[in-house]
N, C-alpha and C. Protein backbone atom coordinates (compact mmCIF):
# COMPACT_ATOMS: atom_id res chain seq x y z
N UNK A 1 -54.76 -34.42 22.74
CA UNK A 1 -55.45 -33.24 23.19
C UNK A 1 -56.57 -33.61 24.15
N UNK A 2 -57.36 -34.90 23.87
CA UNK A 2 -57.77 -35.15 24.87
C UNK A 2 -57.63 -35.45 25.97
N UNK A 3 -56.50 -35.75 26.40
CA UNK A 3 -55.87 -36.73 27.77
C UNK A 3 -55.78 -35.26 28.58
N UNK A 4 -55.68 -33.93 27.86
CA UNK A 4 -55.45 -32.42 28.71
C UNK A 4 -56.68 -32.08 29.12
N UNK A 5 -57.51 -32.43 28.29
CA UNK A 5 -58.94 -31.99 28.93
C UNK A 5 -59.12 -32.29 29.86
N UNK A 6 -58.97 -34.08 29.81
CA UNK A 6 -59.32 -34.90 31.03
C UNK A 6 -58.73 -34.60 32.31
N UNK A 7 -57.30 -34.19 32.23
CA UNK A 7 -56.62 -34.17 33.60
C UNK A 7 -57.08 -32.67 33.81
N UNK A 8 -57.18 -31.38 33.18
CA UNK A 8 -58.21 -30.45 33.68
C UNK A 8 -59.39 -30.62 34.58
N UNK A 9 -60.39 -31.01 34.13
CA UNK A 9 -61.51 -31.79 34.26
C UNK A 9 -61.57 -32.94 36.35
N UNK A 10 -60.40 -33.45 36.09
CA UNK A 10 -60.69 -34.24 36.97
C UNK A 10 -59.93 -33.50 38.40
N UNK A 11 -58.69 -32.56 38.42
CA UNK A 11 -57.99 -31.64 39.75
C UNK A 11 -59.47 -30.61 39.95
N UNK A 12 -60.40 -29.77 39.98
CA UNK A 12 -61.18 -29.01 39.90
C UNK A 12 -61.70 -29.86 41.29
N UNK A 13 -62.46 -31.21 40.62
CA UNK A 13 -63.44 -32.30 41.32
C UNK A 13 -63.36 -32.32 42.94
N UNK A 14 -61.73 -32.66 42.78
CA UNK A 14 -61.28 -33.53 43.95
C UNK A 14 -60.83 -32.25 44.96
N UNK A 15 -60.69 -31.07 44.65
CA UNK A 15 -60.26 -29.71 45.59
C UNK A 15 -61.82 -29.41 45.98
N UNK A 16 -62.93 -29.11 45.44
CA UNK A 16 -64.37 -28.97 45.75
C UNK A 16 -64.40 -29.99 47.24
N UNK A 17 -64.01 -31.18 46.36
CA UNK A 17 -64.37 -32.44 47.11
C UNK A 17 -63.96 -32.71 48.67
N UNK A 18 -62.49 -31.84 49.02
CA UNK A 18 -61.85 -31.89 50.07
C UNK A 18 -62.13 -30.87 50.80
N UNK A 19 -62.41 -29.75 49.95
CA UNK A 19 -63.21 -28.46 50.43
C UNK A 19 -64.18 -28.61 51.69
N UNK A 20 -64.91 -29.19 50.51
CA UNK A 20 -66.20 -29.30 51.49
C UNK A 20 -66.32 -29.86 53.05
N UNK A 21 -65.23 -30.98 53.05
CA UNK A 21 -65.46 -31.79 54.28
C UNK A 21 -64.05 -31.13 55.14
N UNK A 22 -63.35 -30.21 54.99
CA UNK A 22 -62.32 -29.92 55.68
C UNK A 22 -62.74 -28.34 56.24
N UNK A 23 -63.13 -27.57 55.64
CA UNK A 23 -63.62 -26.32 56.23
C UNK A 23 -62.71 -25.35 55.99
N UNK A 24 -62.35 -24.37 56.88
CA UNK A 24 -61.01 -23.41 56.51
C UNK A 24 -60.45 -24.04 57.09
N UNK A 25 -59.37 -24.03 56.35
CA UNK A 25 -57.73 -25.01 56.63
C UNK A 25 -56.99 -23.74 57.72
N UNK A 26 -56.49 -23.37 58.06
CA UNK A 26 -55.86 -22.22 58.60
C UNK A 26 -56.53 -22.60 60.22
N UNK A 27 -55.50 -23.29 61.09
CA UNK A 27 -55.80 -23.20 62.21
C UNK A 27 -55.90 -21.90 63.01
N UNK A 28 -54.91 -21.50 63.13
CA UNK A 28 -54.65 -20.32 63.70
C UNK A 28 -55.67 -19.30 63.29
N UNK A 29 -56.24 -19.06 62.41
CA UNK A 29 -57.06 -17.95 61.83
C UNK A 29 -58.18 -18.33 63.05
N UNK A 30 -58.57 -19.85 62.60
CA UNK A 30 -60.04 -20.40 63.32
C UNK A 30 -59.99 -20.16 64.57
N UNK A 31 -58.81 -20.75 65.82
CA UNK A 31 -58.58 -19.87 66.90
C UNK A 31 -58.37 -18.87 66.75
N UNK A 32 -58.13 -17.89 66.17
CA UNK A 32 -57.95 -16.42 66.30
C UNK A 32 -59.99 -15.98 66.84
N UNK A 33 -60.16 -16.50 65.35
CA UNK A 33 -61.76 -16.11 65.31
C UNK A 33 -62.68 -16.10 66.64
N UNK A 34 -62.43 -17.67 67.41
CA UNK A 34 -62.93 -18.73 68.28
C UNK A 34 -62.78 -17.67 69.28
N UNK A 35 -61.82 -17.38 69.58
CA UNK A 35 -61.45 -16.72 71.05
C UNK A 35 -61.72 -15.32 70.75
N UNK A 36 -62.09 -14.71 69.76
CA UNK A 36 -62.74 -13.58 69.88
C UNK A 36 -63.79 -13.33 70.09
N UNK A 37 -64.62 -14.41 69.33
CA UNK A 37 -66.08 -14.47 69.50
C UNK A 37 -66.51 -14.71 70.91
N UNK A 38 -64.81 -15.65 71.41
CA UNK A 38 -65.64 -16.01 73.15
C UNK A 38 -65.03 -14.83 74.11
N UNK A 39 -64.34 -13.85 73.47
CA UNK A 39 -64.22 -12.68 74.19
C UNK A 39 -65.63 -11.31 74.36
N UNK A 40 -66.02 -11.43 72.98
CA UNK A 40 -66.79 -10.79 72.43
C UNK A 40 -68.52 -11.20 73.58
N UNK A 41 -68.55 -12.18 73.58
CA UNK A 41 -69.85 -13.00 73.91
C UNK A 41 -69.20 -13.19 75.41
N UNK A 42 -68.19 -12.83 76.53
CA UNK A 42 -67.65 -13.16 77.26
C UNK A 42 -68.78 -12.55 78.23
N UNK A 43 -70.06 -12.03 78.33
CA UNK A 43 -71.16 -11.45 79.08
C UNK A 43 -72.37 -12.26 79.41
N UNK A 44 -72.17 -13.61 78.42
CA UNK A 44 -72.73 -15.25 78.62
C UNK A 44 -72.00 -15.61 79.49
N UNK A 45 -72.68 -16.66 80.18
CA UNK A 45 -71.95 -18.07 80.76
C UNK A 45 -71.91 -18.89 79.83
N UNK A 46 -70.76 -19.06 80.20
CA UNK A 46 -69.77 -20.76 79.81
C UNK A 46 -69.46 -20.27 78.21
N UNK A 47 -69.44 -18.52 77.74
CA UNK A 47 -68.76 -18.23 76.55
C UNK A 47 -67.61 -18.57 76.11
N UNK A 48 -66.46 -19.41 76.71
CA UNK A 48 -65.74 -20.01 76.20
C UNK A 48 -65.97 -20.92 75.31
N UNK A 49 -67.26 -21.76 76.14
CA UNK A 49 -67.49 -23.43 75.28
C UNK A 49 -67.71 -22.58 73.97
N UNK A 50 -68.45 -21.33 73.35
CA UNK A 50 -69.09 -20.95 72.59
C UNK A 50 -68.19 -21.04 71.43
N UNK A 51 -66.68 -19.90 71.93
CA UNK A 51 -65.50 -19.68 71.38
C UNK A 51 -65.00 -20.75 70.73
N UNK A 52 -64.47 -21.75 71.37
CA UNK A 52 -64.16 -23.41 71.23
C UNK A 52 -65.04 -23.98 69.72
N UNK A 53 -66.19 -24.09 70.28
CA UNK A 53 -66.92 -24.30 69.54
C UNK A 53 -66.99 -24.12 67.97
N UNK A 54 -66.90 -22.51 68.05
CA UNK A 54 -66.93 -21.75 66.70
C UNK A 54 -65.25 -22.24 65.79
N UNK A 55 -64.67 -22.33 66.62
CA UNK A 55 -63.04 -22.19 66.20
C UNK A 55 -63.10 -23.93 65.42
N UNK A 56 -63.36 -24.88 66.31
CA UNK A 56 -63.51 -26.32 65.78
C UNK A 56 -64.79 -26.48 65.00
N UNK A 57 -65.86 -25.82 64.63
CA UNK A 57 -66.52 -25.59 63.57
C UNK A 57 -66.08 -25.62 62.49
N UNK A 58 -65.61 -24.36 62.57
CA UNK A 58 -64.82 -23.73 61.45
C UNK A 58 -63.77 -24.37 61.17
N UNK A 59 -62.86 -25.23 61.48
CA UNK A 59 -62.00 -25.93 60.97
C UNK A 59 -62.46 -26.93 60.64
N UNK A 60 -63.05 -28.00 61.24
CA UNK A 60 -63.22 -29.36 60.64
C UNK A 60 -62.30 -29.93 61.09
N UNK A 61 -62.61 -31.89 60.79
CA UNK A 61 -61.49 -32.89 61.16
C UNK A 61 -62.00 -33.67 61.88
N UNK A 62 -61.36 -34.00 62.34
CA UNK A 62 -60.94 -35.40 63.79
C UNK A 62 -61.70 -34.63 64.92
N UNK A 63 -62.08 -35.89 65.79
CA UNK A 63 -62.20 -35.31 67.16
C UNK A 63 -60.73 -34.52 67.91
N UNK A 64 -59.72 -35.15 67.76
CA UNK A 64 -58.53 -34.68 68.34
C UNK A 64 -58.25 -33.38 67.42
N UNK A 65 -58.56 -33.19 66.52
CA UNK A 65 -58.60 -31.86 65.89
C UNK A 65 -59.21 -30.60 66.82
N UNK A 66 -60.81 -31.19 67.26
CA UNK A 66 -61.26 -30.26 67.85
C UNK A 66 -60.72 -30.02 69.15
N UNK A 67 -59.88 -30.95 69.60
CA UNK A 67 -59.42 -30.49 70.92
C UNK A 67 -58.56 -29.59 70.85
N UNK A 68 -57.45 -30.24 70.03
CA UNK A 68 -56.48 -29.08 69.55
C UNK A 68 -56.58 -27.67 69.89
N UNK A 69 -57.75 -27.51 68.71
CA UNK A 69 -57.88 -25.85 68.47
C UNK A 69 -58.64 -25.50 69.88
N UNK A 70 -59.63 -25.97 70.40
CA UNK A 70 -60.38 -25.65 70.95
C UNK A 70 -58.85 -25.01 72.44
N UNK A 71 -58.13 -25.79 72.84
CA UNK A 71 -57.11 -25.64 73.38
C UNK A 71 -56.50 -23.87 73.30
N UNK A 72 -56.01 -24.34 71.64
CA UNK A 72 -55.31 -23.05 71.02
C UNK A 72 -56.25 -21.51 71.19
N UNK A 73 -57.65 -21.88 71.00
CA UNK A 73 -58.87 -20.87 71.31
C UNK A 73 -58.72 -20.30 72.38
N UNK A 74 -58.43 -21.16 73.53
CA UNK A 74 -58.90 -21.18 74.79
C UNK A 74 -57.40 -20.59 75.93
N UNK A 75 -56.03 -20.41 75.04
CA UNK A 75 -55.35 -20.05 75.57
C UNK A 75 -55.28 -18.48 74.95
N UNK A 76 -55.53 -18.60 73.53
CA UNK A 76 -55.69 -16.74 73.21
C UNK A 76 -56.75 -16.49 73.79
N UNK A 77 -57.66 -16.61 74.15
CA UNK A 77 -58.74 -16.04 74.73
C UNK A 77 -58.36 -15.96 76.43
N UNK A 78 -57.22 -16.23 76.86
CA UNK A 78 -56.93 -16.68 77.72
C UNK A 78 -56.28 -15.49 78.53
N UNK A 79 -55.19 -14.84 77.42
CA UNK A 79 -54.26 -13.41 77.59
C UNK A 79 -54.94 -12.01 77.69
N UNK A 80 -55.91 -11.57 76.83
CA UNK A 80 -56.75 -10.80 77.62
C UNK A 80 -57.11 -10.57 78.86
N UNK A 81 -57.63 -11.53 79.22
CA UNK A 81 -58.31 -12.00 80.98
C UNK A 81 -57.27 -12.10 81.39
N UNK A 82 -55.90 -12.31 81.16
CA UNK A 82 -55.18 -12.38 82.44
C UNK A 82 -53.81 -10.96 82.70
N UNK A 83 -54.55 -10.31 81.18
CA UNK A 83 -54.10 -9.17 81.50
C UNK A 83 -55.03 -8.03 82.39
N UNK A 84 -56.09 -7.74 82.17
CA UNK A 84 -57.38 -7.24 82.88
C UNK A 84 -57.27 -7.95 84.01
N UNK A 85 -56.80 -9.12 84.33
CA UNK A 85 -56.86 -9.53 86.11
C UNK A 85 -55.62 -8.93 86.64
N UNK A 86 -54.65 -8.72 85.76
CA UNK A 86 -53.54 -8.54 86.70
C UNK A 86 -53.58 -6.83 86.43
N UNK A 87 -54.12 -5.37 85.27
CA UNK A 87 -53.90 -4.49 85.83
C UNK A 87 -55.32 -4.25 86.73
N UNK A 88 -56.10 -4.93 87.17
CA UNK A 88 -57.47 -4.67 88.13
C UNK A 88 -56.55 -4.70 89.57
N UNK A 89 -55.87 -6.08 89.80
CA UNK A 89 -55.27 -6.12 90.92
C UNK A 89 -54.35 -5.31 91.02
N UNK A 90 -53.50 -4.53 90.13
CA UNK A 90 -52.50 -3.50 90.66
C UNK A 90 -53.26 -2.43 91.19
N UNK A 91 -54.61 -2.13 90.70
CA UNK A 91 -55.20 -0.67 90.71
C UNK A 91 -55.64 -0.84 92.01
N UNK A 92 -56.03 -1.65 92.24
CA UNK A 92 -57.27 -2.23 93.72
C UNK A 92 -56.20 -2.32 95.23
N UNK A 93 -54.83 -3.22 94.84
CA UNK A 93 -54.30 -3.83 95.79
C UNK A 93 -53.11 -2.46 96.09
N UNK A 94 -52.53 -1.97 94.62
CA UNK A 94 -51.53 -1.50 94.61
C UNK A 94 -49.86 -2.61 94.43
N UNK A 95 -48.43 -1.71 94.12
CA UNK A 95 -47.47 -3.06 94.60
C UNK A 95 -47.58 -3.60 95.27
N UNK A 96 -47.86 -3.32 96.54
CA UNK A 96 -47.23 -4.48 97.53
C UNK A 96 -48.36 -4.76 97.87
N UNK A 97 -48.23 -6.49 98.04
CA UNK A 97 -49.82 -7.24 97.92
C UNK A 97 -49.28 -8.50 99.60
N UNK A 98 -50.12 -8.46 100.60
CA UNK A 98 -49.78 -9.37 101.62
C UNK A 98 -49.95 -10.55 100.72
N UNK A 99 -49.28 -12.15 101.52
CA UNK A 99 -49.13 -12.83 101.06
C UNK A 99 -50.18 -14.30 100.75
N UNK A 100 -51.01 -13.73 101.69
CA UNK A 100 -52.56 -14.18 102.15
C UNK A 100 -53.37 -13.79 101.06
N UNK A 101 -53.18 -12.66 100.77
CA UNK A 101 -54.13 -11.67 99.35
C UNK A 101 -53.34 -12.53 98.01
N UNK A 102 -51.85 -12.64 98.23
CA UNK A 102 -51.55 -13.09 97.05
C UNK A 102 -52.05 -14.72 96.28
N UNK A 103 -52.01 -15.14 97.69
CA UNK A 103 -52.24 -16.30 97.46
C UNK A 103 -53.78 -16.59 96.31
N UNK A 104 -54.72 -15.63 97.71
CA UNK A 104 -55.99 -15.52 97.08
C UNK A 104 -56.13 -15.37 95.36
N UNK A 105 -55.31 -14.66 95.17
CA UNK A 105 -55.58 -13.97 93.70
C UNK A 105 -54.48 -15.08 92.75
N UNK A 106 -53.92 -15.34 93.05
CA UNK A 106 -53.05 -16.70 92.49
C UNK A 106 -54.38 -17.84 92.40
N UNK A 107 -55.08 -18.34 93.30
CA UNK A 107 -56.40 -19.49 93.02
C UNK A 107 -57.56 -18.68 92.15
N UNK A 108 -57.44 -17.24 92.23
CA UNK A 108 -58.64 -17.19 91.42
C UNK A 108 -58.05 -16.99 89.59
N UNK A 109 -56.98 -16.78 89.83
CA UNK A 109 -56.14 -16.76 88.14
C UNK A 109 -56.30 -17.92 88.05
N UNK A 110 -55.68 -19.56 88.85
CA UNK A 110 -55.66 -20.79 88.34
C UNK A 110 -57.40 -21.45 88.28
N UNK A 111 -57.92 -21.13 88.92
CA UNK A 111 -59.29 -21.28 88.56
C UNK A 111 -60.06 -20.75 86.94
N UNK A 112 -59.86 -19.55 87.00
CA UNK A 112 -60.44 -18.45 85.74
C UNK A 112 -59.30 -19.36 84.78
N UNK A 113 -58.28 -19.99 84.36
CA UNK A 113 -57.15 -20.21 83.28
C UNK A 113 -58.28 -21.33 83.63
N UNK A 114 -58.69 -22.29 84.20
CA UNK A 114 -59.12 -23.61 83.97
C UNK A 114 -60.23 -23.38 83.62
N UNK A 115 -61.47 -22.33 84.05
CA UNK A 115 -62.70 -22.24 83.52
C UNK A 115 -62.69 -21.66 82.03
N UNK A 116 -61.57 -21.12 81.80
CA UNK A 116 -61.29 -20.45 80.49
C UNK A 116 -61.40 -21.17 79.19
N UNK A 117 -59.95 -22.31 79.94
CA UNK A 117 -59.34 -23.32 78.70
C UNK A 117 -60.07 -24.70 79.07
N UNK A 118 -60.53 -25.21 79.99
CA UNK A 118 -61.57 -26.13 79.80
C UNK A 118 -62.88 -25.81 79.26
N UNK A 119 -63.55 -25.01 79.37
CA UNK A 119 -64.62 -24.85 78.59
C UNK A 119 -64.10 -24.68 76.78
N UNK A 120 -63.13 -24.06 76.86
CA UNK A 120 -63.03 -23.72 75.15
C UNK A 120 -62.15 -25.13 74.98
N UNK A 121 -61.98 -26.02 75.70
CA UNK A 121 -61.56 -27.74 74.96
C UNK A 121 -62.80 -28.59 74.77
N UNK A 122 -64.20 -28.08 75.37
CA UNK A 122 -65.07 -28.86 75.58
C UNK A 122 -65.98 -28.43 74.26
N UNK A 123 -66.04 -27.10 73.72
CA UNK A 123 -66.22 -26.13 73.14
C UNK A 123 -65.67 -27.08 71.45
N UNK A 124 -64.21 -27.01 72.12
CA UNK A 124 -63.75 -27.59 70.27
C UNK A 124 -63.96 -28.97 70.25
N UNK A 125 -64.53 -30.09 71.55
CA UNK A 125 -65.26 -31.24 71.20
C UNK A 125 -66.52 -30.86 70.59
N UNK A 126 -67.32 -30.46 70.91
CA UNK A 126 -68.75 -30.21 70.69
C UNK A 126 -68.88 -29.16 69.54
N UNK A 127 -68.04 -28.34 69.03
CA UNK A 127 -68.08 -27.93 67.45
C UNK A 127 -67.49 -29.04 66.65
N UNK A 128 -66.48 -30.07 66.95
CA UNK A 128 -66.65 -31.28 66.07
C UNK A 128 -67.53 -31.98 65.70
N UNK A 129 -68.22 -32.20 66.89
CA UNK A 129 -69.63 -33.55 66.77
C UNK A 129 -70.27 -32.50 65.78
N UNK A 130 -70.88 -31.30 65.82
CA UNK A 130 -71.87 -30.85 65.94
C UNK A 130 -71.42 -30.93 63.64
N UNK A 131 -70.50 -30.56 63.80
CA UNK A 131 -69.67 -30.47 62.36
C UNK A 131 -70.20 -32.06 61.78
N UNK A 132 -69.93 -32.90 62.38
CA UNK A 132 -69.56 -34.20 61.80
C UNK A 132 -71.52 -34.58 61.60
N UNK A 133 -72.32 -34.18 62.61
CA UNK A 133 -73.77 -34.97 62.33
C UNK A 133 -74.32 -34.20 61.00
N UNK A 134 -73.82 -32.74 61.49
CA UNK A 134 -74.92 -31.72 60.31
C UNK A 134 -74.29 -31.94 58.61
């Protein structure tokens, strides 16, 4: 009867124990969160890193962890904005768009996707560190 106590006693320990240093397990939730908050806060500069940030916070891990998500953050936060860019340009340009205009608006989508998802990769480095000192 004792040996039941004991193995009671000792599974409790070691789930606390992993708890603590892993954070919410659920990637996807944490980017879900990440890229809302950097939608939400999207009236800052550089609110992506923020997004990123929060998402690799909230998960925990590895540095390559935080890139991960910060990634995963940074591409849902990503579909919004590139839906709002593309019905702004139908309303503004209309269908038919010259090819000079198109171009234009093609560099400012691949620009905005890189200021987007690089800041929210830099975002889920720097919610790692920030995880790992505190």
């Amino acid at each position: 009867m004792s040996s039941d106590s004991f193995d009671t006693t000792s599974t409790p320990s070691t789930e606390t124990d992993s708890r603590s240093t892993e954070g919410f397990s659920n990637p996807i939730a944490n980017a879900i969160i990440g890229a809302v908050a950097g939608i939400v806060l999207s009236f800052i500069p550089f609110a992506p890193l923020l997004g990123g940030g929060i998402a690799a916070y909230l998960q925990g891990g590895e540095t390559s962890d935080g890139l991960r998500l910060g990634l995963l953050a940074g591409l849902i936060m990503l579909l919004p904005y590139a839906f709002a860019g593309m019905f702004l340009m139908l309303i503004l340009t209309g269908a038919a768009v010259e090819s000079a205009f198109g171009l234009l608006v093609l560099g400012a989508i691949v620009f905005g996707s890189v200021y987007t998802v690089g800041l929210s990769v830099l975002g889920g480095y720097l919610g790692i560190y920030v995880r790992q000192e505190l």
